[in-house]
Protein backbone atom coordinates (compact mmCIF):
# COMPACT_ATOMS: atom_id res chain seq x y z
CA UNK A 1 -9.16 29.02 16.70
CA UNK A 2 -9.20 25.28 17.90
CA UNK A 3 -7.23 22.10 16.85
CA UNK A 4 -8.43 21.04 13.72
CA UNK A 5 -10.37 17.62 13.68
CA UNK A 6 -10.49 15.19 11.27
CA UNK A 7 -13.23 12.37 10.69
CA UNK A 8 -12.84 8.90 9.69
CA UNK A 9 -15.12 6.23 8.28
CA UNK A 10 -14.63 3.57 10.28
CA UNK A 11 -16.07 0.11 8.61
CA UNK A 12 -17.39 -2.25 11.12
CA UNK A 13 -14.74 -4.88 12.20
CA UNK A 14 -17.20 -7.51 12.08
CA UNK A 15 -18.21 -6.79 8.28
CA UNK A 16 -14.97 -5.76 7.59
CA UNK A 17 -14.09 -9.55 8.83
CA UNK A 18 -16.74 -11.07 6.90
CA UNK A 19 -15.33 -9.44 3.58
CA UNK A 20 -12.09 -10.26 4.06
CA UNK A 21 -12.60 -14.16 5.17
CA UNK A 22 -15.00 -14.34 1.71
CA UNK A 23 -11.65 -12.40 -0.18
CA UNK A 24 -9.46 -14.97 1.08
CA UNK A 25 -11.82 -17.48 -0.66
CA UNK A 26 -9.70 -16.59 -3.96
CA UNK A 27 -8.19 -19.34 -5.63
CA UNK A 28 -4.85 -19.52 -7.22
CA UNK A 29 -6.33 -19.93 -10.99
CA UNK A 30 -9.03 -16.81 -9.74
CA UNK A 31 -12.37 -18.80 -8.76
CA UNK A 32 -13.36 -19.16 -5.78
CA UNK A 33 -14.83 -21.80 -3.29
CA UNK A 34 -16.83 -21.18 -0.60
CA UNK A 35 -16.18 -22.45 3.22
CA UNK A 36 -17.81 -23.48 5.51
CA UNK A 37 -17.97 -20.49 7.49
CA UNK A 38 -19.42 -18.06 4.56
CA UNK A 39 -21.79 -21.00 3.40
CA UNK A 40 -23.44 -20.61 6.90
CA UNK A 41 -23.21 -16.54 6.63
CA UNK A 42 -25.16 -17.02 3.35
CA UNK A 43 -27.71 -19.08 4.31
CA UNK A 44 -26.41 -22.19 2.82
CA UNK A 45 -24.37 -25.73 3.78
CA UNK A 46 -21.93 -27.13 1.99
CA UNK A 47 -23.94 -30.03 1.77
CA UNK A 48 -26.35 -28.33 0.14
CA UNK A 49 -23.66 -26.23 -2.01
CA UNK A 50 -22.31 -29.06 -3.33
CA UNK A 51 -25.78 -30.83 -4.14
CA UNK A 52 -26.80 -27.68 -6.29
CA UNK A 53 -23.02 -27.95 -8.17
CA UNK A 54 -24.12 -31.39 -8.80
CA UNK A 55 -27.30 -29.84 -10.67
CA UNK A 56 -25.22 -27.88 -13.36
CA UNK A 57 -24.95 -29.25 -16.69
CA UNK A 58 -22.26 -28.19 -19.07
CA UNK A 59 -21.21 -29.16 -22.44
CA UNK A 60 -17.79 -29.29 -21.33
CA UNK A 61 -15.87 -30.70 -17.87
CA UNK A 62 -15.27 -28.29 -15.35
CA UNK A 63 -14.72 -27.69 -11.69
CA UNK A 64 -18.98 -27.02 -10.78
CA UNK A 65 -18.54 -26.53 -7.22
CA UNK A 66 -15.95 -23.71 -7.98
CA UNK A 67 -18.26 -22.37 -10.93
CA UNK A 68 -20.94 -22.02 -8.30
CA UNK A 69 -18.81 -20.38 -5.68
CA UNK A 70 -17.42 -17.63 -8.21
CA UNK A 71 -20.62 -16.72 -9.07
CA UNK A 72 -22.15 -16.78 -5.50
CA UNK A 73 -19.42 -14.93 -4.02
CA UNK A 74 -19.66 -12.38 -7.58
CA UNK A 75 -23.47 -11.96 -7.14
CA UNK A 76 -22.30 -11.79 -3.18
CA UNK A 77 -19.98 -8.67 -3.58
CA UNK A 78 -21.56 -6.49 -6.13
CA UNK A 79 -25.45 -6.71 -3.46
CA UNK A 80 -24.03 -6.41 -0.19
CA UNK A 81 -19.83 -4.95 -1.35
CA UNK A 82 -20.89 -2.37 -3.94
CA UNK A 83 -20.45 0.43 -1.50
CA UNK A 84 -16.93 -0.60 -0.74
CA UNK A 85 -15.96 -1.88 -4.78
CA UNK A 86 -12.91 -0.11 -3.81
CA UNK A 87 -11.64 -2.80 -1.48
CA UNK A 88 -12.40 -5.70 -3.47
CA UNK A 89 -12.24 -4.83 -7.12
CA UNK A 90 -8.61 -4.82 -8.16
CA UNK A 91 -8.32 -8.49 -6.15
CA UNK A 92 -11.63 -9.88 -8.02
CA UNK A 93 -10.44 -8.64 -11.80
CA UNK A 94 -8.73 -11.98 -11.69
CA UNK A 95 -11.59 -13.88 -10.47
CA UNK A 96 -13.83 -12.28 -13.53
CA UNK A 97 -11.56 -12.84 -16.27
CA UNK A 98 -11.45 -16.90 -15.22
CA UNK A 99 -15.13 -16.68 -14.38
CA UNK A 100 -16.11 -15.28 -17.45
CA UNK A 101 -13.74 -17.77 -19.52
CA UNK A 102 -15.38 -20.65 -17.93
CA UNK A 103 -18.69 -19.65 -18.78
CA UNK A 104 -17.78 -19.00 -22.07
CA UNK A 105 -16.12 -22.69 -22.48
CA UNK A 106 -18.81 -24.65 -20.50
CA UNK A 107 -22.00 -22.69 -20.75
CA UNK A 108 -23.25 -23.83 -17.50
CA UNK A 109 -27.38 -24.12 -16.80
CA UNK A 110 -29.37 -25.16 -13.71
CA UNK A 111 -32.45 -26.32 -15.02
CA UNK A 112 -31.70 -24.27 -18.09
CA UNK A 113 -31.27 -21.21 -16.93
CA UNK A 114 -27.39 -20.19 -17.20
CA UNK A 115 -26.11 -20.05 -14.28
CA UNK A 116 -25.40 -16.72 -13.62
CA UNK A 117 -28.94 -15.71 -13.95
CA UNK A 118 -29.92 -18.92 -11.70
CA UNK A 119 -27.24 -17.42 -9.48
CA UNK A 120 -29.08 -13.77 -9.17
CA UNK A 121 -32.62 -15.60 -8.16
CA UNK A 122 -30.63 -17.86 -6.01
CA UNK A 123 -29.27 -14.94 -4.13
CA UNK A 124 -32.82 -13.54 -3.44
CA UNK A 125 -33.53 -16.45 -1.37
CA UNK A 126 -30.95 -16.17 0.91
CA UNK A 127 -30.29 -14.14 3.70
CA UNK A 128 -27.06 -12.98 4.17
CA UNK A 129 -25.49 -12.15 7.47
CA UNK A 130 -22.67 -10.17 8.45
CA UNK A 131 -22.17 -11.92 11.81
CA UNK A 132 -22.66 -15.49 13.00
């Protein structure tokens, strides 16, 4: 009888990198706001980012730039993360309670459609990469 061998699952390092750099995106009060670097991975500037913020209408004040982020980087994780919820869902549980309290307060719309369902179209129009 041989030496037993073990397998691991190794992920990637370079999509391991790209989930971790989008992780560290987390803001102290749980949103988050997207860099430079994952704006480009997603298809996106944050010219243009920050153009689309400019579109949301709200009945109350809020941070629209981070409201968009949250719910790219939300939509982001459960399409392309869902396989490895493991790594990210504990962190995020923050991110969801604020995101979802935010909506709640300042029922957000892009050309009214709320904006997590503009969000979820959005996302079909982009093509995300895993390496630069």
């Amino acid at each position: 009888m041989g030496p037993v061998q073990y397998s691991i699952e190794r992920v990637p390092a370079a999509e391991q990198d790209v989930l971790m750099s989008i992780l560290s995106l987390q803001k102290a009060e749980g949103g988050f706001e997207i860099d430079r670097v994952v704006a480009r991975r997603i298809g996106i500037t944050i010219w243009e980012l920050k153009k689309l913020s400019r579109k949301i209408k709200a009945i109350k004040k809020a941070d629209m730039l981070t409201l968009l982020s949250t719910a790219i980087i939300l939509q982001l994780l459960k399409q392309y993360y869902s396989g490895r919820e493991d790594e990210w869902k504990d962190l995020v549980e923050k991110t969801g309670r604020w995101f979802k309290n935010e909506v709640s307060r300042t029922e957000p719309r892009i050309d009214e459609v709320p904006l997590e369902d503009w969000v979820a179209q959005f996302m079909k129009t982009l093509k995300f990469r895993v390496t630069l």
